[in-house]
C-alpha atoms as a PDB file:
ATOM      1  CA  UNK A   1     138.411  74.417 103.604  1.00  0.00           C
ATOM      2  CA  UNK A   2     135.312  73.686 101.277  1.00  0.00           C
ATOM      3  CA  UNK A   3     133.982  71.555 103.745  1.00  0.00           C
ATOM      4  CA  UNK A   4     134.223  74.283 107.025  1.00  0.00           C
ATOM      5  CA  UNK A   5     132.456  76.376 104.646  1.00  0.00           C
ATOM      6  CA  UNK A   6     129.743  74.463 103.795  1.00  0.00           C
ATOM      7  CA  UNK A   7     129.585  73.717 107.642  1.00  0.00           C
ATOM      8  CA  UNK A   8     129.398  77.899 108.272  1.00  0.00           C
ATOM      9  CA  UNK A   9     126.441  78.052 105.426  1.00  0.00           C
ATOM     10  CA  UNK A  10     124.588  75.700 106.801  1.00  0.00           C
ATOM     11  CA  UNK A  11     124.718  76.873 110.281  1.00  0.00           C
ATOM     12  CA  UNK A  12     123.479  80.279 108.777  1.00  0.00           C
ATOM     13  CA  UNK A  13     120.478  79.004 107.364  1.00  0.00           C
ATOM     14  CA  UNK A  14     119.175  77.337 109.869  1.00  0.00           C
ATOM     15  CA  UNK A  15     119.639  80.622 112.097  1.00  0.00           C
ATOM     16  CA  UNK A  16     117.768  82.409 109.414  1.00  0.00           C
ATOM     17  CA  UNK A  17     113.984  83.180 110.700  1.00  0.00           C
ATOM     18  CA  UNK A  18     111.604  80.850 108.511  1.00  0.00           C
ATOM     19  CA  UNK A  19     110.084  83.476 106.542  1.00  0.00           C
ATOM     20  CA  UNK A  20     113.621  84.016 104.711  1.00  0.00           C
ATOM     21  CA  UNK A  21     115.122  80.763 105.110  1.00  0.00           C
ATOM     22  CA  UNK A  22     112.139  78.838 103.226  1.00  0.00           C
ATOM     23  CA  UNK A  23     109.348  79.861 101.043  1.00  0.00           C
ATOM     24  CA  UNK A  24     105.615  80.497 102.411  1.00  0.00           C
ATOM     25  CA  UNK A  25     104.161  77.064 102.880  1.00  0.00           C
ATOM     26  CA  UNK A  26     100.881  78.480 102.177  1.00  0.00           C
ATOM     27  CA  UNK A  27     100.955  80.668  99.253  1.00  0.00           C
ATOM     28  CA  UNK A  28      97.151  81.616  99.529  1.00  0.00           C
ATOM     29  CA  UNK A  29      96.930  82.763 102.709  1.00  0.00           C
ATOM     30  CA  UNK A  30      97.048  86.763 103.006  1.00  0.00           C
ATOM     31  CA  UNK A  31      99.835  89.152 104.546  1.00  0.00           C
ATOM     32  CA  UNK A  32      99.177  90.044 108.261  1.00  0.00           C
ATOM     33  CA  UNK A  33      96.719  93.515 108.435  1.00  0.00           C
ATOM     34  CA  UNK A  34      98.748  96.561 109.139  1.00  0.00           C
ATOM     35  CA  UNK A  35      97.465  98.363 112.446  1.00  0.00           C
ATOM     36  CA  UNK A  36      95.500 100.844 110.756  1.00  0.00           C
ATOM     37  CA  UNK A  37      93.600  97.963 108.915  1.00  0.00           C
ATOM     38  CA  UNK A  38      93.266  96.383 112.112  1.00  0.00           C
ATOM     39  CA  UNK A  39      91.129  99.208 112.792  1.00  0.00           C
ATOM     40  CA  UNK A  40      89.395  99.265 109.863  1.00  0.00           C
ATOM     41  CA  UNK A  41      88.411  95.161 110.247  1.00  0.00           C
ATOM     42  CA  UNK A  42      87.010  96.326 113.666  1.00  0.00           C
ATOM     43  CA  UNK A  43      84.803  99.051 112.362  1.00  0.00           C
ATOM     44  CA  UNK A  44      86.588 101.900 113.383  1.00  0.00           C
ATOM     45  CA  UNK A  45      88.661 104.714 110.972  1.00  0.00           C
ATOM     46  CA  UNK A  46      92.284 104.846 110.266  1.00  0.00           C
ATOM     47  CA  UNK A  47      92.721 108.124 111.862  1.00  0.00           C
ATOM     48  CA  UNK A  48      92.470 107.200 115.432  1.00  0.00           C
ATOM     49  CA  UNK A  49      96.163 105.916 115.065  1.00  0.00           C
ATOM     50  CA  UNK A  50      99.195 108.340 113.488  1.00  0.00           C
ATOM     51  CA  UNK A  51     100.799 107.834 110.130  1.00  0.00           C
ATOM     52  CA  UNK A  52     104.219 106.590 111.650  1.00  0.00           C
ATOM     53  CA  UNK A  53     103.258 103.080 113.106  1.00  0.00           C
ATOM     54  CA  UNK A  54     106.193 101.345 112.468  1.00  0.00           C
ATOM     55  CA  UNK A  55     104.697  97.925 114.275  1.00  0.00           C
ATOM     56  CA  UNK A  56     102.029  96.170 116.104  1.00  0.00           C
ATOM     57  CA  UNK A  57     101.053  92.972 117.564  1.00  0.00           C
ATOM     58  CA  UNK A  58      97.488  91.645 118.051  1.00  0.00           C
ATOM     59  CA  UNK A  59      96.763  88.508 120.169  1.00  0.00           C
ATOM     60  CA  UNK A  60      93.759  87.516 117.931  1.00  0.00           C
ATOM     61  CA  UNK A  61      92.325  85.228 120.974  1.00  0.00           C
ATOM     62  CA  UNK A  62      92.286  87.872 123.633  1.00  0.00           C
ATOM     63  CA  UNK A  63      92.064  91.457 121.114  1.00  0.00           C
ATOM     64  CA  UNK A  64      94.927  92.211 123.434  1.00  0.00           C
ATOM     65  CA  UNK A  65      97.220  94.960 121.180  1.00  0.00           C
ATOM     66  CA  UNK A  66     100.632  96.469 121.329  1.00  0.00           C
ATOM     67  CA  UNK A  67     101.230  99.546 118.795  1.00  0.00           C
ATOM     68  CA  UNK A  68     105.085 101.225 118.134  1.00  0.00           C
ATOM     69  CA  UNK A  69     105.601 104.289 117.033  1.00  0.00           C
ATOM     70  CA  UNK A  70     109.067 105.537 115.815  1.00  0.00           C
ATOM     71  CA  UNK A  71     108.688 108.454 118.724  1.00  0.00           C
ATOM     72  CA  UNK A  72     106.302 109.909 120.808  1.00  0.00           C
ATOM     73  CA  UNK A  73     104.208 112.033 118.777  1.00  0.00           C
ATOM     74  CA  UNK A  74     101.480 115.086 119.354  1.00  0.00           C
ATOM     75  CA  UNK A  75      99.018 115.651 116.999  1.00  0.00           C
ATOM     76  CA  UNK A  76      95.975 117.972 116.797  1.00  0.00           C
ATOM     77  CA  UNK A  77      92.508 116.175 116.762  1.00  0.00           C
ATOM     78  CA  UNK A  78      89.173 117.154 114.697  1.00  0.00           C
ATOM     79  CA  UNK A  79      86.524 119.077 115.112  1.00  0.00           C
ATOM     80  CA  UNK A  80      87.731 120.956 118.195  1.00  0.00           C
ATOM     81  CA  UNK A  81      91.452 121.111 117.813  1.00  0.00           C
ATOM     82  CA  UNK A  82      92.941 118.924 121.025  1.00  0.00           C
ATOM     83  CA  UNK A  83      96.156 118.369 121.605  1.00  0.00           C
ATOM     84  CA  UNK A  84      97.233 114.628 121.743  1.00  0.00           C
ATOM     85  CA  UNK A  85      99.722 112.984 122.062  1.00  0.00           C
ATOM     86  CA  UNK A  86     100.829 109.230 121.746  1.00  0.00           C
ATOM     87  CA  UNK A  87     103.396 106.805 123.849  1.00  0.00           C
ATOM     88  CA  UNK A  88     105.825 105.604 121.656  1.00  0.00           C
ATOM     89  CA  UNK A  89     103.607 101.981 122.819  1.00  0.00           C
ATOM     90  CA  UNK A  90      99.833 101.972 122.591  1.00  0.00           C
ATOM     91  CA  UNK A  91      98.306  99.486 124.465  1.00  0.00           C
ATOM     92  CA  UNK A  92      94.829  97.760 124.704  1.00  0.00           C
ATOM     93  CA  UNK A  93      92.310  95.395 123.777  1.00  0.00           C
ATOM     94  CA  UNK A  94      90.069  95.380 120.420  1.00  0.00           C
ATOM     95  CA  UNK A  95      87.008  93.725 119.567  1.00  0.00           C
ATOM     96  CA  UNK A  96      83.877  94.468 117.400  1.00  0.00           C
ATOM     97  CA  UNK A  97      83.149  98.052 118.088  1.00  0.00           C
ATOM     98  CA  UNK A  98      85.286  98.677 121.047  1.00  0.00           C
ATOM     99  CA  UNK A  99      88.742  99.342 121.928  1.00  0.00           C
ATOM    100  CA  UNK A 100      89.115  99.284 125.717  1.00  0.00           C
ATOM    101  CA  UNK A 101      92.153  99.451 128.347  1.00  0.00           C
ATOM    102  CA  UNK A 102      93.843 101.694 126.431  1.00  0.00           C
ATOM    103  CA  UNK A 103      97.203 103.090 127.472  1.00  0.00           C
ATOM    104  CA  UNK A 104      99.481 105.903 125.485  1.00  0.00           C
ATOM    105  CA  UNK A 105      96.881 107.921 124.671  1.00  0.00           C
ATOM    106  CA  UNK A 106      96.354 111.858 126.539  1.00  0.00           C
ATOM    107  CA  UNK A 107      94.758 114.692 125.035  1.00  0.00           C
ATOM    108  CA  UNK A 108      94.464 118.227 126.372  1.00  0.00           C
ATOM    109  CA  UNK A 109      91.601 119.613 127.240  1.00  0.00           C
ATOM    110  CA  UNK A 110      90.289 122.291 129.740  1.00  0.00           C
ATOM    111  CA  UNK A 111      93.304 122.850 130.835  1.00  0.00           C
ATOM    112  CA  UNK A 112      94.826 119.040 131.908  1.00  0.00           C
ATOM    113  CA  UNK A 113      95.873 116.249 130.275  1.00  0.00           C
ATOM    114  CA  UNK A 114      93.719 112.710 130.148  1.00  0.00           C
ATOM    115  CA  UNK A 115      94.057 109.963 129.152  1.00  0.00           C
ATOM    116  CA  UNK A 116      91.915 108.134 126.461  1.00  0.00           C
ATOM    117  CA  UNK A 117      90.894 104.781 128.406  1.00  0.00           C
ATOM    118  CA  UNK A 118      88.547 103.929 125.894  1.00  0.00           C
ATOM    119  CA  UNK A 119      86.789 104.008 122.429  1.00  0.00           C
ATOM    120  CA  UNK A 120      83.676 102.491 121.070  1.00  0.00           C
ATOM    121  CA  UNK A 121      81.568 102.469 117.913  1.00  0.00           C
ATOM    122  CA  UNK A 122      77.877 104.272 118.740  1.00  0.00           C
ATOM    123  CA  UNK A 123      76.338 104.386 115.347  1.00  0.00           C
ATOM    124  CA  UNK A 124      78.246 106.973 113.263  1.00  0.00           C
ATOM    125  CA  UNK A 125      79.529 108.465 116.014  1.00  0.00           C
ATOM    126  CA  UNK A 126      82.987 107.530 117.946  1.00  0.00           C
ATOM    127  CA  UNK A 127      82.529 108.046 121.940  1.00  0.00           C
ATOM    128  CA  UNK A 128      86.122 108.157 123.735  1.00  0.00           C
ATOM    129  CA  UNK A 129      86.422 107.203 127.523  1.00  0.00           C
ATOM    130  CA  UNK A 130      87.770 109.470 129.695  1.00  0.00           C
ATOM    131  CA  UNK A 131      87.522 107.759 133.163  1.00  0.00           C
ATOM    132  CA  UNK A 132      83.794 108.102 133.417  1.00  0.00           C
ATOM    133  CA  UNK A 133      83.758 110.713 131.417  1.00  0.00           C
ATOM    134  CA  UNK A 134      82.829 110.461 127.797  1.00  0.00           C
ATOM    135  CA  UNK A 135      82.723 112.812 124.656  1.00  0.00           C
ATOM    136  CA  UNK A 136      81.239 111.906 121.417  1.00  0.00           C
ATOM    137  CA  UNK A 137      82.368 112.714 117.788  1.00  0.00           C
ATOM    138  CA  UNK A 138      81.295 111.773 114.342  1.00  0.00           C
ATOM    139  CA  UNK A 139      83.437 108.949 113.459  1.00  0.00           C
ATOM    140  CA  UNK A 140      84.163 110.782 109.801  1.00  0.00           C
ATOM    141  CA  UNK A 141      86.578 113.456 111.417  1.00  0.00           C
ATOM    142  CA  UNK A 142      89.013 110.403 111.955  1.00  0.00           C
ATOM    143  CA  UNK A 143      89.086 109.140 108.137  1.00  0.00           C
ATOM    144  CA  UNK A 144      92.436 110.145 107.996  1.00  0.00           C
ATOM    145  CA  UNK A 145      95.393 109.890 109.838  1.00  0.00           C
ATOM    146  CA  UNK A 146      97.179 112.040 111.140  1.00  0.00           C
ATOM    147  CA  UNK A 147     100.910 113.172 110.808  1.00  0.00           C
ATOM    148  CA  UNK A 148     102.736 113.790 113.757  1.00  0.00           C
ATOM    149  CA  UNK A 149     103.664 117.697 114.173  1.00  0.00           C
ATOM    150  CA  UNK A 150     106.813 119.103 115.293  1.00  0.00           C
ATOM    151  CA  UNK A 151     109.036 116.759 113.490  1.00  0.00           C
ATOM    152  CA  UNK A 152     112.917 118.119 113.526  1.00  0.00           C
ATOM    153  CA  UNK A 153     114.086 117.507 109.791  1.00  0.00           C
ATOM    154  CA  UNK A 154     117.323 115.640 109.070  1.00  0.00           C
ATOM    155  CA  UNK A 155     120.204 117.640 109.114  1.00  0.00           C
END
């Protein structure tokens, strides 16, 4: 019996994923960013992304980006008071002072939705890509992030 066990224990660690089945081979190196640090090591603020990330994945080669939310979410965005909402995934690519091929992103405006394509760094000022259409804001109004609205409490 003592040896079937030790036969099942075995088989569980190896099944295990490595970061709980053996320590961190190097214990210098640093934890991975969070997405809105991502952000942040790109030059852009935290608040272009909600509070309620719960994952992301960055292909550090390519910038190529995948962002999960726990839901879809709508917020309302600074100075003027859109309405936006985000895909439960957020997709694009990030480099120095541009995040392009973005997908997930709409806000309202005018009357119709559209979708944020784009984003990139222009001095102080954030300019977001609509199609060919651009609009420009101060980067500041997007220090913080947003919570999402409309969230049903527990019951």
């Amino acid at each position: 019996m003592a040896k079937h066990s030790l036969s099942i224990l075995s088989l569980l660690l190896l099944l295990l994923p490595p970061s709980l089945s053996s320590p961190n081979p190097n214990p210098n190196s640093q934890p991975p960013l969070t997405a809105h640090a991502e952000l942040t090591s790109h030059g852009f603020p935290i608040g272009l992304l909600p509070t309620n990330v719960q994952a992301y994945t960055l292909n550090a080669t390519t910038g190529d980006f995948a962002v999960h939310l726990g839901d879809n979410c709508r917020v309302t965005l600074p100075p003027d008071n859109y309405l936006a909402t985000y895909s439960k995934r957020i997709t694009g690519k990030i480099v120095e002072g541009r995040i392009a091929e973005i997908s997930g992103i709409r806000v309202r405006a005018f009357f119709q939705w559209w979708s944020i394509t784009g984003i990139r760094l222009n001095g102080d000022d954030l300019v977001f890509e609509v199609g060919v259409v651009t609009a420009k804001y101060p980067s500041n109004n997007f220090d913080e992030s947003p919570e999402c609205e409309g969230k049903r409490s527990a019951s």
